[in-house]
C-alpha atoms as a PDB file:
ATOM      1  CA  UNK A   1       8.090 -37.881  35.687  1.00  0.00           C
ATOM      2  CA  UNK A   2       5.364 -34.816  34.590  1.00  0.00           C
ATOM      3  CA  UNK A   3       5.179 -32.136  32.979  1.00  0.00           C
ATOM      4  CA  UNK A   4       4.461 -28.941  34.775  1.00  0.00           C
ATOM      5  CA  UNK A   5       0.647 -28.986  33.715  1.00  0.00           C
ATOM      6  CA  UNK A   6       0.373 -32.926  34.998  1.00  0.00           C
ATOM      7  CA  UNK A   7       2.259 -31.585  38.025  1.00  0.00           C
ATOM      8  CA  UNK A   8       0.116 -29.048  38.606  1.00  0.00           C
ATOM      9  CA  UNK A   9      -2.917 -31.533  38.317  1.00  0.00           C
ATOM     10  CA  UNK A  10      -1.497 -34.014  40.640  1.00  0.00           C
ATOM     11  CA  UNK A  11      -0.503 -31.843  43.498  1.00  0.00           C
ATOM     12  CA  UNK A  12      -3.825 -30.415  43.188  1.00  0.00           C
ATOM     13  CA  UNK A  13      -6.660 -33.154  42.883  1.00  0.00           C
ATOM     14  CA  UNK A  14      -9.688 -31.537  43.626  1.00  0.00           C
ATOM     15  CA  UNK A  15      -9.139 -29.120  40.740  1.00  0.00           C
ATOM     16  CA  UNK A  16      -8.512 -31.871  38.303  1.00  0.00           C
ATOM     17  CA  UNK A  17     -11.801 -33.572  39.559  1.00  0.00           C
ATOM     18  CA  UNK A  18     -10.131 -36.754  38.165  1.00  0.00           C
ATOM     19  CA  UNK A  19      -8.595 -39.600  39.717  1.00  0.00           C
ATOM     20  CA  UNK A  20      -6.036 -40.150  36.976  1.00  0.00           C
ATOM     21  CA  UNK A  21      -4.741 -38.279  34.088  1.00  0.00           C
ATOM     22  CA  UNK A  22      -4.445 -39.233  30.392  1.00  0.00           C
ATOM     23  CA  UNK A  23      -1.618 -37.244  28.539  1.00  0.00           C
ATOM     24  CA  UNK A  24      -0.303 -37.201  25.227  1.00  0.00           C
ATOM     25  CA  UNK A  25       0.472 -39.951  23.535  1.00  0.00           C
ATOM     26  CA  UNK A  26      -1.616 -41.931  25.977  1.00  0.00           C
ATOM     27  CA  UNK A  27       0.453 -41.692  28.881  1.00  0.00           C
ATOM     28  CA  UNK A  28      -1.493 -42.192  32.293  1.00  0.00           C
ATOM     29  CA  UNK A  29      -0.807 -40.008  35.635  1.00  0.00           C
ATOM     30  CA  UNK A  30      -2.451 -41.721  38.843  1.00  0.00           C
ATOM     31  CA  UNK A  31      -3.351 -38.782  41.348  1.00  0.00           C
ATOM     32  CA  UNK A  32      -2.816 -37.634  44.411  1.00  0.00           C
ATOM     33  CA  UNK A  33       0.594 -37.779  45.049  1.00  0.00           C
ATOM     34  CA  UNK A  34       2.240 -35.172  47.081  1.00  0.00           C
ATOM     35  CA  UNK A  35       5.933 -33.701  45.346  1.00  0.00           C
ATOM     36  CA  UNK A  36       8.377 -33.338  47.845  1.00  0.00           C
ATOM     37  CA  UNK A  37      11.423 -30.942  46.756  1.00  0.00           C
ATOM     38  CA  UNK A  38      14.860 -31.255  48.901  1.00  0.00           C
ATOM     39  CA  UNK A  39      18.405 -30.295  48.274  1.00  0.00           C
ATOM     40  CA  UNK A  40      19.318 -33.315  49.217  1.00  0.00           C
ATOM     41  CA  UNK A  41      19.037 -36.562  50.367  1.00  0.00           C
ATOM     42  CA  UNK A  42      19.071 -36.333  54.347  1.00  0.00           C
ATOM     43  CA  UNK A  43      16.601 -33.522  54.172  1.00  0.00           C
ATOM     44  CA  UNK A  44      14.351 -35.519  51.504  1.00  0.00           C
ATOM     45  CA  UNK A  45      13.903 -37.979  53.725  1.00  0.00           C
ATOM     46  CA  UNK A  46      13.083 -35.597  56.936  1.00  0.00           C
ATOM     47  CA  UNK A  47      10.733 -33.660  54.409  1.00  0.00           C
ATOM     48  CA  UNK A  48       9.099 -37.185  53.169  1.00  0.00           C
ATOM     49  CA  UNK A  49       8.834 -38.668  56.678  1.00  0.00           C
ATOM     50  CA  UNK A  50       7.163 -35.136  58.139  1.00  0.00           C
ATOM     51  CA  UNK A  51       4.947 -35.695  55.115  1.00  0.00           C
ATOM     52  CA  UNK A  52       3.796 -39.092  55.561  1.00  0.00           C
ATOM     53  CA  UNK A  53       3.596 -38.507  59.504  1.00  0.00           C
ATOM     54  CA  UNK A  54       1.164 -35.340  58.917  1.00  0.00           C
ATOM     55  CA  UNK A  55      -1.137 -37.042  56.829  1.00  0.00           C
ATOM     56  CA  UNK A  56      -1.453 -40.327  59.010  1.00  0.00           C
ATOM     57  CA  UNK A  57      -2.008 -37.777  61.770  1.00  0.00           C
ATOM     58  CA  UNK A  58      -5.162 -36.038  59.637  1.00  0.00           C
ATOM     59  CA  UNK A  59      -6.281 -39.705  58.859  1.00  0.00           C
ATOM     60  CA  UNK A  60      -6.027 -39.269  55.411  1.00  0.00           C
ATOM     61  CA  UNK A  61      -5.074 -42.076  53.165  1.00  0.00           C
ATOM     62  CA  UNK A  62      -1.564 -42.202  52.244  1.00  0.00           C
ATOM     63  CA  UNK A  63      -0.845 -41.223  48.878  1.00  0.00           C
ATOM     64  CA  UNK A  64       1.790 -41.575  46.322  1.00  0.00           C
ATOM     65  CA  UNK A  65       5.197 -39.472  47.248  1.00  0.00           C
ATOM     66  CA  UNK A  66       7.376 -38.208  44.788  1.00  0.00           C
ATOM     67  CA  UNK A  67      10.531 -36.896  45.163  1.00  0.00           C
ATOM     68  CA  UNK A  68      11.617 -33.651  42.636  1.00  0.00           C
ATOM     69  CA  UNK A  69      14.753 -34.366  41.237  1.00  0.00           C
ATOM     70  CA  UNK A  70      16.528 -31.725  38.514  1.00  0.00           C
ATOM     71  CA  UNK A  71      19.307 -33.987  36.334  1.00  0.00           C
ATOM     72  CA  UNK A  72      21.670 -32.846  33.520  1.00  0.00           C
ATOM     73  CA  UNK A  73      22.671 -35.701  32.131  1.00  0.00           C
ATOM     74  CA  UNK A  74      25.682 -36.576  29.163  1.00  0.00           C
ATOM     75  CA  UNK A  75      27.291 -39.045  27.931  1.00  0.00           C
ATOM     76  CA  UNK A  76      30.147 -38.743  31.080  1.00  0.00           C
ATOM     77  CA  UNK A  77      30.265 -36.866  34.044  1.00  0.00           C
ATOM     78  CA  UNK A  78      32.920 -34.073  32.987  1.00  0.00           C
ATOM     79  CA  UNK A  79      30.665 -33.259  30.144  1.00  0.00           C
ATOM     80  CA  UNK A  80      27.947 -32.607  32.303  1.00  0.00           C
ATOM     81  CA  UNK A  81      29.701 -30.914  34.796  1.00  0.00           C
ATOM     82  CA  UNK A  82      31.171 -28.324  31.814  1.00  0.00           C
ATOM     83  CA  UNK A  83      27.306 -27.430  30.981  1.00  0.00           C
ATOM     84  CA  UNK A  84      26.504 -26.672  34.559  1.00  0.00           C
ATOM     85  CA  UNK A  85      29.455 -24.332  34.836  1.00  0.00           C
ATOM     86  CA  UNK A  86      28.297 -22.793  31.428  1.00  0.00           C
ATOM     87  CA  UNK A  87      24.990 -22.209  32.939  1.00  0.00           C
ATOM     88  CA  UNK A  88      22.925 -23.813  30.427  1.00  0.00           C
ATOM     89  CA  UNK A  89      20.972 -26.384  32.436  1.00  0.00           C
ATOM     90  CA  UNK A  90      20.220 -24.444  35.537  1.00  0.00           C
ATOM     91  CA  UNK A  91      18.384 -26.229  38.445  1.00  0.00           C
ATOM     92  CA  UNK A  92      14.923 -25.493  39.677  1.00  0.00           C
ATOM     93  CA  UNK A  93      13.810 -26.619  43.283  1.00  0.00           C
ATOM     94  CA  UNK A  94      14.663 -30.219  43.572  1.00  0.00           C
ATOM     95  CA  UNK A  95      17.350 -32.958  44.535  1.00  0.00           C
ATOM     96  CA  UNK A  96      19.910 -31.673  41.693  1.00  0.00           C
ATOM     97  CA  UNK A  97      22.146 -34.562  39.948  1.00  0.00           C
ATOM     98  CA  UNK A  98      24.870 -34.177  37.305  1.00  0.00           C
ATOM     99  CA  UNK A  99      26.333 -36.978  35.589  1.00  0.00           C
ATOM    100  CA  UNK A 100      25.148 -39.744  33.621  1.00  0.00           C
ATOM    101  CA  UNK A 101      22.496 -42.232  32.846  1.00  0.00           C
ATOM    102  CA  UNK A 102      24.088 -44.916  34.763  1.00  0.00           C
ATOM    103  CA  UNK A 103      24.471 -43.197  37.616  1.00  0.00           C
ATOM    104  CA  UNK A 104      20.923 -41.179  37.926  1.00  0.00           C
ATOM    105  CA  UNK A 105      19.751 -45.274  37.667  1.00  0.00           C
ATOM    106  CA  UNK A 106      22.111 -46.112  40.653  1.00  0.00           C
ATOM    107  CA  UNK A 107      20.685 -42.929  42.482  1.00  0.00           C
ATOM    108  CA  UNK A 108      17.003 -44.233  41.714  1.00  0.00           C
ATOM    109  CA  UNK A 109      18.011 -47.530  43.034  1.00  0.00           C
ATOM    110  CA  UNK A 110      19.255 -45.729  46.351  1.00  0.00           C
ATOM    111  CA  UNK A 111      15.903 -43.216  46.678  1.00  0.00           C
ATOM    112  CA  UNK A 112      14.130 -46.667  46.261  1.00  0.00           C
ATOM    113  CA  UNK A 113      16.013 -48.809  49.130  1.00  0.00           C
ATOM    114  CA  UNK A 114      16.238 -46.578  51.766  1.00  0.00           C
ATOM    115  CA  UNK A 115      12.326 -45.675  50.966  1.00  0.00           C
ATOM    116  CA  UNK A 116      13.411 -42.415  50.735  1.00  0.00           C
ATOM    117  CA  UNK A 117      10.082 -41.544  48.289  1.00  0.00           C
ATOM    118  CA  UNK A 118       7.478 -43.792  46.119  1.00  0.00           C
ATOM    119  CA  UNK A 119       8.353 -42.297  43.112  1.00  0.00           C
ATOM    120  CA  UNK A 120      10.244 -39.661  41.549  1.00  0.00           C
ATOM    121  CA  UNK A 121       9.486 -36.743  39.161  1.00  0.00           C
ATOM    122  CA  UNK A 122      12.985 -36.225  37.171  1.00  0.00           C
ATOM    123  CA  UNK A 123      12.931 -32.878  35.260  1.00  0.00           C
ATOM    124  CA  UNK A 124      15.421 -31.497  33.107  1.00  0.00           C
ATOM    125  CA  UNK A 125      15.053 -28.042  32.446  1.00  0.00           C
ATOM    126  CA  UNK A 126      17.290 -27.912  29.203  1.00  0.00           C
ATOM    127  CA  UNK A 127      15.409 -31.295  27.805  1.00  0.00           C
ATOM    128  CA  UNK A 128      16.330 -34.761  27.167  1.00  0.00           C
ATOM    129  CA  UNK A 129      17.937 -35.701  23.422  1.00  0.00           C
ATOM    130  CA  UNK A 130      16.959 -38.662  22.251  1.00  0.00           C
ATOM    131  CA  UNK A 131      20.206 -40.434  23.328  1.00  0.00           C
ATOM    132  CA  UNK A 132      19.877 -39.156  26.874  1.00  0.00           C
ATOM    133  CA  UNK A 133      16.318 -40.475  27.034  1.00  0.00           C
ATOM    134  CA  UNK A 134      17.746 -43.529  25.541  1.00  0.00           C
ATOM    135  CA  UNK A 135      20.093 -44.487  27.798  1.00  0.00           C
ATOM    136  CA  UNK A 136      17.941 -43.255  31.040  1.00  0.00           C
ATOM    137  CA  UNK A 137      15.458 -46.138  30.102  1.00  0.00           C
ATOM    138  CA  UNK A 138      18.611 -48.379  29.019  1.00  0.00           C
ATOM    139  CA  UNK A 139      20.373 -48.248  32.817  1.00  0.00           C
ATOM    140  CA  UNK A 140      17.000 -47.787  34.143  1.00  0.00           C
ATOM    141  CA  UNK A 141      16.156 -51.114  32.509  1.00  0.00           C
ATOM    142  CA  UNK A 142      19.027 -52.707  33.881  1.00  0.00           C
ATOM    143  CA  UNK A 143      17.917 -52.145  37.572  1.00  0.00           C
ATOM    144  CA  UNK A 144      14.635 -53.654  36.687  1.00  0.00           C
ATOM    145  CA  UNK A 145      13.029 -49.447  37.244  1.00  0.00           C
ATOM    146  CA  UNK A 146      10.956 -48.217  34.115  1.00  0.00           C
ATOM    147  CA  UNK A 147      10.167 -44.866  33.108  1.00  0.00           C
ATOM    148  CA  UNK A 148       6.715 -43.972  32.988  1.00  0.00           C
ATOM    149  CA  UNK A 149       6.603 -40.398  31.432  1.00  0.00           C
ATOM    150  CA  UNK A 150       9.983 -38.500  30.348  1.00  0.00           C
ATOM    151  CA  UNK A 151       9.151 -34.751  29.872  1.00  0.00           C
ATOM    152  CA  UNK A 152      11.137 -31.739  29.289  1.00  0.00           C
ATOM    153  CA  UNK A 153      10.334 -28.439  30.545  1.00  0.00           C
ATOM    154  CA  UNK A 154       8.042 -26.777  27.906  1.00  0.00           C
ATOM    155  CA  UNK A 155       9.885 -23.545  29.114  1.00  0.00           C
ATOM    156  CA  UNK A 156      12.986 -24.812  27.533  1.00  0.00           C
ATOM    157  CA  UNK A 157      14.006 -26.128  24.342  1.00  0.00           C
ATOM    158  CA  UNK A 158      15.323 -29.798  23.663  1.00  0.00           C
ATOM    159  CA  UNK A 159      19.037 -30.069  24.184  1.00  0.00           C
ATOM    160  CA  UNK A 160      20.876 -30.369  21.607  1.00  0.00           C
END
């Protein structure tokens, strides 16, 4: 999960000149990896399998693929489906999920066992609270998944 800087430095290598990236609060990016947006899963996996097809056809080495994925996330899943219809967490290009903690973890856990993507880059564009955050790594935990970078959209300001 990256900011839009880190993304920025990931999808484009050669202008980073750097093999990995070293963010605040020490936080380490490994690049390439090649974001893949979908609207959802069936084409995420046509998108990713085109992907890795075209760069085995190039001979390139594979790299990392991560999957864009735009959450709002609270404490149950009528919650977050009231702030969508209010318009305050409005999704970018990605796979968009609404609903909680738990179940983005249980939708990580799919992504990862039908090797539907390597990684993902989860973005919220109203931010993460603290307890969001919290329980993302909690049920994230849980299915044995960590979080390596949570980052909220510097566009936006934290959710409240």
């Amino acid at each position: 999960m990256v900011s839009e800087d880190e993304r920025a430095a990931i999808a484009n290598p050669a202008q980073s000149g750097r093999s990995s990236l070293r963010g605040p609060e020490d936080r380490i990016f490994v690049s390439p990896a090649t974001l893949v947006a979908a609207s959802d899963l069936r084409q995420a996996k046509k998108r990713v399998v085109e992907e890795r097809a075209a760069r085995c056809a190039r001979g390139h080495r594979q790299r990392p693929i991560l999957l864009a994925v735009n959450v709002c996330i609270e404490v149950d899943n009528a919650a977050a489906c009231r702030r969508m219809d209010n318009g305050t967490n409005a999704m970018g290009e990605g796979l968009p999920y609404t609903g909680t903690a738990r179940g983005l973890a249980g939708l990580v856990f799919d992504i990862d066992h039908l090797d539907l993507a390597d990684g993902l880059m989860v973005r919220s564009p109203a931010g993460w609270t603290a307890a969001a955050y919290a329980a993302i790594a909690e049920e994230l935990g849980k299915r044995g998944y960590q979080a390596l970078v949570m980052v909220a959209d510097p566009e936006m300001p934290w959710a409240r």
